[in-house]
PDB file of N, CA and C in Angstrom:
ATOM      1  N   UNK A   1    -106.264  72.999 131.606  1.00  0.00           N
ATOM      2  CA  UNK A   1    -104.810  72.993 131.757  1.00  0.00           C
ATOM      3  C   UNK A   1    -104.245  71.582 131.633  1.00  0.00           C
ATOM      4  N   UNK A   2    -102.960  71.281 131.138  1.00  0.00           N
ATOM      5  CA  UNK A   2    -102.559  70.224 130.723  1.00  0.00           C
ATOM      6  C   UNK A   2    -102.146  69.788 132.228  1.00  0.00           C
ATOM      7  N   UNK A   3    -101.941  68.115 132.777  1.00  0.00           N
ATOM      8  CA  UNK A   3    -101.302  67.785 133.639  1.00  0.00           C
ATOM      9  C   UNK A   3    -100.052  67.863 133.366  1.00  0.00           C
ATOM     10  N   UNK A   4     -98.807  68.056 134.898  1.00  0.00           N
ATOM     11  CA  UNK A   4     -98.000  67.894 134.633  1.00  0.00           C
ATOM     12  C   UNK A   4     -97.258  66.677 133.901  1.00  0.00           C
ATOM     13  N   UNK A   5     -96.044  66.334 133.572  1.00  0.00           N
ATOM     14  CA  UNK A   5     -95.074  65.400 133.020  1.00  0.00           C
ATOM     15  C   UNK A   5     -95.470  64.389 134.672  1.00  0.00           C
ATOM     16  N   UNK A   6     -94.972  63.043 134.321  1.00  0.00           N
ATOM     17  CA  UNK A   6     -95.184  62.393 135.145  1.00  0.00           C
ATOM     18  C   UNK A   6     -93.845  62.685 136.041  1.00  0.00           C
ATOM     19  N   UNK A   7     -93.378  62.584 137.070  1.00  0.00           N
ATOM     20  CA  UNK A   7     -91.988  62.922 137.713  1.00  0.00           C
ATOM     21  C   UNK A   7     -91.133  61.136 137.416  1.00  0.00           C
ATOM     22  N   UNK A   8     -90.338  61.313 137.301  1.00  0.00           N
ATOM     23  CA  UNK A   8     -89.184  59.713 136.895  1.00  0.00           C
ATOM     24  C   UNK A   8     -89.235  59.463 138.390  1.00  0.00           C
ATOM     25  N   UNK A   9     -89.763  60.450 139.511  1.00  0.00           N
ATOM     26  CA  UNK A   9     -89.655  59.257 140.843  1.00  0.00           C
ATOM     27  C   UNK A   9     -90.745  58.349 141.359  1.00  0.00           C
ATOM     28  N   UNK A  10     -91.462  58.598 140.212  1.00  0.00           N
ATOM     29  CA  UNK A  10     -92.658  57.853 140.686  1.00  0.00           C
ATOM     30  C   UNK A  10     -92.584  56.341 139.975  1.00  0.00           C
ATOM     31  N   UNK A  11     -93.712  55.602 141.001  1.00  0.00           N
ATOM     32  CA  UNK A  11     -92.873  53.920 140.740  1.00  0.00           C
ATOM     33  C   UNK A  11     -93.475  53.821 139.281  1.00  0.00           C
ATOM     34  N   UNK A  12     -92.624  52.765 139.101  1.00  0.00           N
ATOM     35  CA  UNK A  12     -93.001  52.091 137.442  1.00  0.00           C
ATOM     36  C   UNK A  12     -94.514  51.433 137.702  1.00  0.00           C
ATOM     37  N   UNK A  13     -94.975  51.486 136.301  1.00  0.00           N
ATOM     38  CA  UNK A  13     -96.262  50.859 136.057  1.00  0.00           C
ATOM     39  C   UNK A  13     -96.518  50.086 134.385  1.00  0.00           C
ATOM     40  N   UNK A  14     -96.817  49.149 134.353  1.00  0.00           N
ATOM     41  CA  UNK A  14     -97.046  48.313 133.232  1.00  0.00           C
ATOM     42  C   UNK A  14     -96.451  48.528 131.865  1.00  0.00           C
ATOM     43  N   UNK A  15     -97.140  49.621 131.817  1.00  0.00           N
ATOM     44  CA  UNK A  15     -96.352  49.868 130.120  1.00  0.00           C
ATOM     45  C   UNK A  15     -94.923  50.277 130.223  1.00  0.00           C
ATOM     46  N   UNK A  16     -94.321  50.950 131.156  1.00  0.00           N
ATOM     47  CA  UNK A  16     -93.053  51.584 131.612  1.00  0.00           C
ATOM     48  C   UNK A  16     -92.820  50.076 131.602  1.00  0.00           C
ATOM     49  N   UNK A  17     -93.132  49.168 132.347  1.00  0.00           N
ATOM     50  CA  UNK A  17     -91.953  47.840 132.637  1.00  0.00           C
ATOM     51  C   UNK A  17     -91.641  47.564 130.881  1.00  0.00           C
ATOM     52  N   UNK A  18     -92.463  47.190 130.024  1.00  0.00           N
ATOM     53  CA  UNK A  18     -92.184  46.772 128.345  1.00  0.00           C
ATOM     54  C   UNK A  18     -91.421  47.989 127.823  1.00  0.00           C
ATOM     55  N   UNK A  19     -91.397  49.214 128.110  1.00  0.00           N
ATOM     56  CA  UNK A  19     -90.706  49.922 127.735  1.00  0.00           C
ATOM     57  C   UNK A  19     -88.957  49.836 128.272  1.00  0.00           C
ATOM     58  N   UNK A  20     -88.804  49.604 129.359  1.00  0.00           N
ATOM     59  CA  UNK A  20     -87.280  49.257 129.868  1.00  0.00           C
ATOM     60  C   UNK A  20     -87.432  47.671 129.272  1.00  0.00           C
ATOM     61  N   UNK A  21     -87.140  46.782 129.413  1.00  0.00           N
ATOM     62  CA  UNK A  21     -87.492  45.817 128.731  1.00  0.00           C
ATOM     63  C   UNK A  21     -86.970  45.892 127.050  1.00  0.00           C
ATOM     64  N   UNK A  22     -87.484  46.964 126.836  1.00  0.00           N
ATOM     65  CA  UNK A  22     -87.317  47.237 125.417  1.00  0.00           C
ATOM     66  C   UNK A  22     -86.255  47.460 125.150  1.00  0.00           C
ATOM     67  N   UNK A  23     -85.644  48.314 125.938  1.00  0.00           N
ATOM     68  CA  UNK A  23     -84.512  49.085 125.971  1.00  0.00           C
ATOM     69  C   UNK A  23     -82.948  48.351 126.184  1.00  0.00           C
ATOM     70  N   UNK A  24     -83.121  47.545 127.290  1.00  0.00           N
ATOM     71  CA  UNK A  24     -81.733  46.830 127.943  1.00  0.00           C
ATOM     72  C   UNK A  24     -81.214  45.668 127.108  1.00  0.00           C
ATOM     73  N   UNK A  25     -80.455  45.675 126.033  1.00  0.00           N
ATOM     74  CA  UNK A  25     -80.109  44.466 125.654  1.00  0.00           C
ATOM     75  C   UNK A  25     -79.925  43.317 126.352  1.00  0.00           C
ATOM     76  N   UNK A  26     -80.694  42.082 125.839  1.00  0.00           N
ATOM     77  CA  UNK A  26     -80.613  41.159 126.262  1.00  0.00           C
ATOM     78  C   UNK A  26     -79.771  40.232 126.948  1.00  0.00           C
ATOM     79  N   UNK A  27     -78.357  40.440 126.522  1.00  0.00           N
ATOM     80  CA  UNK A  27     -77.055  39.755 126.990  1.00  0.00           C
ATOM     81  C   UNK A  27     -77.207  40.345 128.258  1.00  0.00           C
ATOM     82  N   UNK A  28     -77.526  41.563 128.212  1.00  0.00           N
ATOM     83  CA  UNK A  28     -77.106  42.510 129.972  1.00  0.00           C
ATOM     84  C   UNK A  28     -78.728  42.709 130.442  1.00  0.00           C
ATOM     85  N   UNK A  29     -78.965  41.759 130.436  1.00  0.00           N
ATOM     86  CA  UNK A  29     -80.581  41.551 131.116  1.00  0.00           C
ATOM     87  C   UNK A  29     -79.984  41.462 132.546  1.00  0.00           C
ATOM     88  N   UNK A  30     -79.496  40.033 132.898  1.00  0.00           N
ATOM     89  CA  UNK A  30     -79.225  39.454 134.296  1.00  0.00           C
ATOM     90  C   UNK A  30     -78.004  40.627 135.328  1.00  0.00           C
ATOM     91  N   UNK A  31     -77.439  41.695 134.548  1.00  0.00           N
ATOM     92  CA  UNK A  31     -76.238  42.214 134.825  1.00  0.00           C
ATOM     93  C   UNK A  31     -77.159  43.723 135.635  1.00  0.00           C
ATOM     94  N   UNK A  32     -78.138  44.098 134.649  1.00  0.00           N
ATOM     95  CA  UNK A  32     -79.045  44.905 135.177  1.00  0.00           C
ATOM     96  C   UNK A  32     -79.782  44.379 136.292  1.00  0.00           C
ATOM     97  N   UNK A  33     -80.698  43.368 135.967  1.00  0.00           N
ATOM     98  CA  UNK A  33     -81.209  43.278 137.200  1.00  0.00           C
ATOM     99  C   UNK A  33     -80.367  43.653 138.803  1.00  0.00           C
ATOM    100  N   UNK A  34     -79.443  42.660 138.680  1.00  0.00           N
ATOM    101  CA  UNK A  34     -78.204  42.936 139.739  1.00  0.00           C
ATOM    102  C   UNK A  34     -77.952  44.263 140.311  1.00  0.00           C
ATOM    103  N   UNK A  35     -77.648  45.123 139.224  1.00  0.00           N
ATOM    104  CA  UNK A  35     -77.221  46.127 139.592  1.00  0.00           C
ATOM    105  C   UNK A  35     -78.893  46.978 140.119  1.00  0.00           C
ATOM    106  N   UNK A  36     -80.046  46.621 139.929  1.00  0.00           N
ATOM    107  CA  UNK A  36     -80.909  46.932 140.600  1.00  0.00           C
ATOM    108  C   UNK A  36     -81.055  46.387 142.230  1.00  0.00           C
ATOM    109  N   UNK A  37     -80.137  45.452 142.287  1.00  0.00           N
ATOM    110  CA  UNK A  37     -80.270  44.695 143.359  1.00  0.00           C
ATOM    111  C   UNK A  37     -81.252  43.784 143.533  1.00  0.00           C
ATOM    112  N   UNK A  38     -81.407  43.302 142.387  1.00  0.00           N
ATOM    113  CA  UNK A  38     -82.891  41.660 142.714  1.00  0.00           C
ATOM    114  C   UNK A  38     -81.592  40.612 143.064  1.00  0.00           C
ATOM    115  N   UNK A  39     -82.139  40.041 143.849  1.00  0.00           N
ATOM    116  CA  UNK A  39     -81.397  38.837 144.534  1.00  0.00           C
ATOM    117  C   UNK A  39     -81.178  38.000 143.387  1.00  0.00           C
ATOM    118  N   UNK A  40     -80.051  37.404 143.429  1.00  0.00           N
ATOM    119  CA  UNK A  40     -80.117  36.471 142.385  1.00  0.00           C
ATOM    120  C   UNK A  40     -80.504  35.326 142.486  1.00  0.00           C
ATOM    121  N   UNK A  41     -81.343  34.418 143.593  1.00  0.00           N
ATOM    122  CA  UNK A  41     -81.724  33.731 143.835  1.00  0.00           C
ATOM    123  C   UNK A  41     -83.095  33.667 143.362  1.00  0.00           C
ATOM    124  N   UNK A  42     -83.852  34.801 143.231  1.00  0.00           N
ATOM    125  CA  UNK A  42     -85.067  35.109 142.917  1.00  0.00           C
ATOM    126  C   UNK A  42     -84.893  35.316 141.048  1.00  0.00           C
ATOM    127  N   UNK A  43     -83.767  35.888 140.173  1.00  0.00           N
ATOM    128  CA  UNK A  43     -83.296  35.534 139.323  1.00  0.00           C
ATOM    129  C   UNK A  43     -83.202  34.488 139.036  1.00  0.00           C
ATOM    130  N   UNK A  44     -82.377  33.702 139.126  1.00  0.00           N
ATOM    131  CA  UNK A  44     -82.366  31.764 139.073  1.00  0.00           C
ATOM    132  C   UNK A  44     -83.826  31.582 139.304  1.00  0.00           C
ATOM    133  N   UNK A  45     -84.797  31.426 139.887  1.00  0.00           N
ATOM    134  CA  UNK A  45     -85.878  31.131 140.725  1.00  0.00           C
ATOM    135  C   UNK A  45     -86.936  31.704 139.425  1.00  0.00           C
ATOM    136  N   UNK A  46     -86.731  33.034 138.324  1.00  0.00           N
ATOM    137  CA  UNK A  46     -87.610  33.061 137.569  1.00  0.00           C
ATOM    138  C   UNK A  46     -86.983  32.474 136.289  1.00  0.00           C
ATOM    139  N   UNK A  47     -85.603  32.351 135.874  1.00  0.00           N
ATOM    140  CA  UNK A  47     -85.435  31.539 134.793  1.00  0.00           C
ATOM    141  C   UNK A  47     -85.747  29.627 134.869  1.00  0.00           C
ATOM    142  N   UNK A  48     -85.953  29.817 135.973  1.00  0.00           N
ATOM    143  CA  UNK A  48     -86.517  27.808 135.839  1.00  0.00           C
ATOM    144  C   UNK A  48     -88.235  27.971 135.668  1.00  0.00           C
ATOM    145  N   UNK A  49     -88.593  28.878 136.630  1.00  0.00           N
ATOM    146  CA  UNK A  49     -90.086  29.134 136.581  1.00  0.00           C
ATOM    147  C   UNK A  49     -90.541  29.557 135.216  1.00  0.00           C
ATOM    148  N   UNK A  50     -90.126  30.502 134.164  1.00  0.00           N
ATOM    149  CA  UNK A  50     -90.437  31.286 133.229  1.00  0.00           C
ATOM    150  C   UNK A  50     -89.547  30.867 132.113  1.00  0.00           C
ATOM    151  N   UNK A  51     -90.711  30.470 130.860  1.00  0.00           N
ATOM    152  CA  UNK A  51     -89.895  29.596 129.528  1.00  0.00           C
ATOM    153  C   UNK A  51     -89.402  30.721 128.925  1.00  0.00           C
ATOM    154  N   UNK A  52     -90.151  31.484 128.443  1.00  0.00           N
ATOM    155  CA  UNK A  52     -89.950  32.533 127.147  1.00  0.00           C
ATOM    156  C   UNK A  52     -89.096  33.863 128.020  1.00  0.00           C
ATOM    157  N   UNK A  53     -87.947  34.459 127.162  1.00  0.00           N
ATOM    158  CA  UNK A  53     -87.227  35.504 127.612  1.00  0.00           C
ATOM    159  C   UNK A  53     -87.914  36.593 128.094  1.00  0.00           C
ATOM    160  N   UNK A  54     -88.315  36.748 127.496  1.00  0.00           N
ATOM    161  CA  UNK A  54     -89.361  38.521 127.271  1.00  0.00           C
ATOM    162  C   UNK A  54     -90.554  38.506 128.728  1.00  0.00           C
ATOM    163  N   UNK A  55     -91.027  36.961 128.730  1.00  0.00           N
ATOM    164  CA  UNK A  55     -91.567  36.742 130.205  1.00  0.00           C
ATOM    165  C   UNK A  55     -90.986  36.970 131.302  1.00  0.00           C
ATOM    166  N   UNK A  56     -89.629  36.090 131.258  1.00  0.00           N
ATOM    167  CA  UNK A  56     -88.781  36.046 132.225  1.00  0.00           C
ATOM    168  C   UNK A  56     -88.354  37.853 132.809  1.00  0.00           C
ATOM    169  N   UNK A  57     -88.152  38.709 131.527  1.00  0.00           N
ATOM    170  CA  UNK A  57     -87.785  40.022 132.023  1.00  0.00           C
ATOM    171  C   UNK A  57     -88.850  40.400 132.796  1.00  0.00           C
ATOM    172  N   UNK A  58     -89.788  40.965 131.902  1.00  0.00           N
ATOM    173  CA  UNK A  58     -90.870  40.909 132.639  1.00  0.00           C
ATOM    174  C   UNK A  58     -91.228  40.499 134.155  1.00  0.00           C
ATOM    175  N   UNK A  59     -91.251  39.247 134.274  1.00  0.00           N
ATOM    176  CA  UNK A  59     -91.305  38.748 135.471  1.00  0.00           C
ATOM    177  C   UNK A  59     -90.356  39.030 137.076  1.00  0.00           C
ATOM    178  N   UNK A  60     -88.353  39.192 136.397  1.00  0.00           N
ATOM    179  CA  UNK A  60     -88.218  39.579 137.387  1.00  0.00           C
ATOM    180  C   UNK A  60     -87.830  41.260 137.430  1.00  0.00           C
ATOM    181  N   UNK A  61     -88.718  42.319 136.512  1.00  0.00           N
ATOM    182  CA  UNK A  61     -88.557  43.854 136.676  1.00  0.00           C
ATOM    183  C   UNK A  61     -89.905  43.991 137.685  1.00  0.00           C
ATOM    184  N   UNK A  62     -90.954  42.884 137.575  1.00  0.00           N
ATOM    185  CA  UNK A  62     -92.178  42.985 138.143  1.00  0.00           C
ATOM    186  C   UNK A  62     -91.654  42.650 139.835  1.00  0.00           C
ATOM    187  N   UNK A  63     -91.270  41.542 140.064  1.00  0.00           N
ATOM    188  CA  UNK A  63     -90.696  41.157 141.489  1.00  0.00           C
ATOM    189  C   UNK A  63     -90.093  42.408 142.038  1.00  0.00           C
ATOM    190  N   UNK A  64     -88.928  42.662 141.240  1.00  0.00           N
ATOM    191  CA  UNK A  64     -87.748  44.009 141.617  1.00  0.00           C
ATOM    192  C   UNK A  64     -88.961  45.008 141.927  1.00  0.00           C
ATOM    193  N   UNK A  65     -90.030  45.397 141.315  1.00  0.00           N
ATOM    194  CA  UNK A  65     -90.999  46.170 141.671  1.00  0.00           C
ATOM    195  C   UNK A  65     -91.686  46.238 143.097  1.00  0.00           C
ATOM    196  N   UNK A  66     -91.875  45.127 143.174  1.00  0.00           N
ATOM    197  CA  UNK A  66     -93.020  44.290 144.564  1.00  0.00           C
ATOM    198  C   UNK A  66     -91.774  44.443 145.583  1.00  0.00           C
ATOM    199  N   UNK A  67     -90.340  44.072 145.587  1.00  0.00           N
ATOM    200  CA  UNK A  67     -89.613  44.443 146.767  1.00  0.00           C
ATOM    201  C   UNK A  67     -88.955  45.463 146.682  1.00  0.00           C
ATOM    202  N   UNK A  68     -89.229  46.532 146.189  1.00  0.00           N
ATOM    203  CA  UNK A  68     -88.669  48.189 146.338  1.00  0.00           C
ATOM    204  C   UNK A  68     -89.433  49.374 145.959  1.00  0.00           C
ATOM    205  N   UNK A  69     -89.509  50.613 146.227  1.00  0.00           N
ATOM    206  CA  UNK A  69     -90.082  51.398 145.675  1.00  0.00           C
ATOM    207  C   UNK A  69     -89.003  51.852 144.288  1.00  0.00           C
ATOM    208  N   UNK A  70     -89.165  51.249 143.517  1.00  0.00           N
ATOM    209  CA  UNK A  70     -88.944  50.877 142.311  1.00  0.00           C
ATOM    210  C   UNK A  70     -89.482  52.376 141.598  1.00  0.00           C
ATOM    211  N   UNK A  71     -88.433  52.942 140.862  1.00  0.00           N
ATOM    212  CA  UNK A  71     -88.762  53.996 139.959  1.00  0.00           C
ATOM    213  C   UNK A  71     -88.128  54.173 139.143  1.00  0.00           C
ATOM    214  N   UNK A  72     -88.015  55.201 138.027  1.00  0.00           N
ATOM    215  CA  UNK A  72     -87.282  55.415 136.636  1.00  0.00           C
ATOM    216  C   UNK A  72     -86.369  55.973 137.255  1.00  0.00           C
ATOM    217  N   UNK A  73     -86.047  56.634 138.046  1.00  0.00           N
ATOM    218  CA  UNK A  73     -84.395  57.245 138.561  1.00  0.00           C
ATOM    219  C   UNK A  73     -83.644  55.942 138.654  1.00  0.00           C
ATOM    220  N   UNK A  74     -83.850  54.561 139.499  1.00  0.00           N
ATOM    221  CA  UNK A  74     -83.456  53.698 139.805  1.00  0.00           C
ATOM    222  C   UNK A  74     -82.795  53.005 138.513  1.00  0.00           C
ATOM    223  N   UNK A  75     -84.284  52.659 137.729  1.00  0.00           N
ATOM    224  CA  UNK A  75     -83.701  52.215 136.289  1.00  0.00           C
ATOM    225  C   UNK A  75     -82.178  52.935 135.696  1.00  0.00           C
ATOM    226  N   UNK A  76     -82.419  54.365 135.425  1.00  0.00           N
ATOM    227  CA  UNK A  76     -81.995  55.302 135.034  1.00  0.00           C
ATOM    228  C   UNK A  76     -80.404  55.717 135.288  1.00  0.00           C
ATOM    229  N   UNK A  77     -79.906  55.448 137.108  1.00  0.00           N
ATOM    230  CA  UNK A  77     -79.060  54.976 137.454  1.00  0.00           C
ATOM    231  C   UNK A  77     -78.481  54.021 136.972  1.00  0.00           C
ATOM    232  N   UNK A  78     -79.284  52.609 137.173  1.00  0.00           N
ATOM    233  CA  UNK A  78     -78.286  51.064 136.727  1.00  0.00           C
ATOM    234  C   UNK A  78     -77.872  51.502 135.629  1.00  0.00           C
ATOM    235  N   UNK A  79     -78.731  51.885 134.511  1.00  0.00           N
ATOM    236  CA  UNK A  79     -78.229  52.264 132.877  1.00  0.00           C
ATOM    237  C   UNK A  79     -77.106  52.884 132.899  1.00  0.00           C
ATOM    238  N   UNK A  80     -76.873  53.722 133.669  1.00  0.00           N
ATOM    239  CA  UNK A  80     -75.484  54.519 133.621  1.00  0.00           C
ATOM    240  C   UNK A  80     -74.726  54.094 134.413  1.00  0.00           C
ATOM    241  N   UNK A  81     -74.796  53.270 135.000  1.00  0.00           N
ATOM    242  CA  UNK A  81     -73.804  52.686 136.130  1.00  0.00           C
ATOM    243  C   UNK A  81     -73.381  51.700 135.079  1.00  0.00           C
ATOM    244  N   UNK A  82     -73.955  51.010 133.816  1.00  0.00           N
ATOM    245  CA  UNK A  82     -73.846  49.845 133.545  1.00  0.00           C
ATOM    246  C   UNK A  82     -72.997  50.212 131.939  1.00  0.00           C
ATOM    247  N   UNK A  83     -72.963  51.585 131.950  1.00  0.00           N
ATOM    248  CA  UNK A  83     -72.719  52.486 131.089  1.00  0.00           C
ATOM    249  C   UNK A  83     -73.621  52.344 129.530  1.00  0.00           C
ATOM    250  N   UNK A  84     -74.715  52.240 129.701  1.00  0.00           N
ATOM    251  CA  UNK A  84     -75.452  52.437 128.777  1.00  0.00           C
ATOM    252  C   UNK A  84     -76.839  53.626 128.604  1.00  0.00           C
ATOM    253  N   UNK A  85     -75.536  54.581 128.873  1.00  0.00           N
ATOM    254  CA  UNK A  85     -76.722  55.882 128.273  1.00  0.00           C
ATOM    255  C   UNK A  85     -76.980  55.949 127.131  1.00  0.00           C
ATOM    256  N   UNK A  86     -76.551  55.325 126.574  1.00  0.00           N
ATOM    257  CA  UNK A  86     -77.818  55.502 124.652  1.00  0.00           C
ATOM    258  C   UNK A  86     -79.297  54.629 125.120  1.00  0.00           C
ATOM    259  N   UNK A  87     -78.879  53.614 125.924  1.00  0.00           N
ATOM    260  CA  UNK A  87     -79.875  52.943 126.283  1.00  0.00           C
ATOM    261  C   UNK A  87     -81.210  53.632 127.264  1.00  0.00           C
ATOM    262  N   UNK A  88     -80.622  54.204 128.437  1.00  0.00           N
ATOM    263  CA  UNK A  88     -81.092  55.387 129.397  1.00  0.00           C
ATOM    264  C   UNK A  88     -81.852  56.002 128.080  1.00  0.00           C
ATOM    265  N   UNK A  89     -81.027  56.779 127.307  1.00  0.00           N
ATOM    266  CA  UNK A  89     -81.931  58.190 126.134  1.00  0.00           C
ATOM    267  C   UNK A  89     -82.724  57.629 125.675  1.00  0.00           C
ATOM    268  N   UNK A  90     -82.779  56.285 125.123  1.00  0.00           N
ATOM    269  CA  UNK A  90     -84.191  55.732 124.644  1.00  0.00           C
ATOM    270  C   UNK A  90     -84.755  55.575 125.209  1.00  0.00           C
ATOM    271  N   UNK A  91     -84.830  54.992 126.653  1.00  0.00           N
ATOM    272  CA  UNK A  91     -86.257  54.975 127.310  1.00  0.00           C
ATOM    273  C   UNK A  91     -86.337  56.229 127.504  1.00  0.00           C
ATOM    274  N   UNK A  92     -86.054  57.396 127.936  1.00  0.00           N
ATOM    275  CA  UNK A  92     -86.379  58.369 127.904  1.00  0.00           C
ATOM    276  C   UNK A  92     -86.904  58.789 126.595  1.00  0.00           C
ATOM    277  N   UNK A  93     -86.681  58.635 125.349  1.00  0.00           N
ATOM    278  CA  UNK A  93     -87.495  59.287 124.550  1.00  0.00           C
ATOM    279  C   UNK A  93     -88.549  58.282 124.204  1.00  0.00           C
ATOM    280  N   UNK A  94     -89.005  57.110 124.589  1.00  0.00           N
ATOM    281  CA  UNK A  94     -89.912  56.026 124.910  1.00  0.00           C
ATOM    282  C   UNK A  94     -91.141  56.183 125.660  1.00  0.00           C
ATOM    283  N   UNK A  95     -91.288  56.666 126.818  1.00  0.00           N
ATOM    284  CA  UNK A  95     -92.092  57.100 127.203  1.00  0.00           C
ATOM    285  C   UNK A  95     -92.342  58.311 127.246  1.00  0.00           C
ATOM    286  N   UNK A  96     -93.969  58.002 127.524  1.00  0.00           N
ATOM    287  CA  UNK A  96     -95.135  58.939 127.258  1.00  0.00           C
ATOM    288  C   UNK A  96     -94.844  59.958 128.166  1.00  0.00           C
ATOM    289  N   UNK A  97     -95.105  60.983 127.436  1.00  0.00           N
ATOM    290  CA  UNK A  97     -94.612  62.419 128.592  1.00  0.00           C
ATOM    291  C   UNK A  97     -96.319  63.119 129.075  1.00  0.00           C
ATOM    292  N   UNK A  98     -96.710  63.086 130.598  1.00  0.00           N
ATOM    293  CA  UNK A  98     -98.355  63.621 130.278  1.00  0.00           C
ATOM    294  C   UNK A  98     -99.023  62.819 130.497  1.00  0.00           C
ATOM    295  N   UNK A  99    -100.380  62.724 130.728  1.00  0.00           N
ATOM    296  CA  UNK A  99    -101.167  62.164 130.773  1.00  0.00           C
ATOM    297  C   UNK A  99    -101.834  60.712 129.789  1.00  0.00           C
TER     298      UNK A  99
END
């Protein structure tokens, strides 16, 4: 029997972080985070620490991870709060559905 679909409340994990990442245009990188609620101090704190952009995301979706139970509803929310459901539908059709 096939496993179920993974549920969107379960926390993010590695490839899911490059996949949102993928998704959030860059200009509204810092606007998302926010609206996830990463401190912006810890923001500031990874753009001096972290040269390259794509690190820097990376780096603070990974933090936002480590201080919340962090999941794709959460993501999924900011996107539409931030009004970017075309953005939301691609990660949704982005990740792996299953095992």
């Amino acid at each position: 029997p096939c496993a179920p679909p993974e549920p969107r409340g379960a926390l993010l994990q590695g490839s899911q972080l490059y996949a949102v990442i993928d998704v959030v245009p860059v200009r509204r990188w810092k606007e998302f985070m926010r609206m996830l609620e990463l401190r912006e101090a810890e923001i500031e704190l990874v753009e001096l620490e972290v040269t390259h952009i794509r690190d820097q995301q990376y780096e603070m979706l990974k933090r936002w991870c480590q201080q919340t139970s962090a999941t794709l509803d959460h993501v999924f929310a900011a996107l539409e709060r931030m009004e970017l459901a075309g953005c939301a539908e691609a990660l949704r059709q982005s990740l792996p559905v299953g095992p």
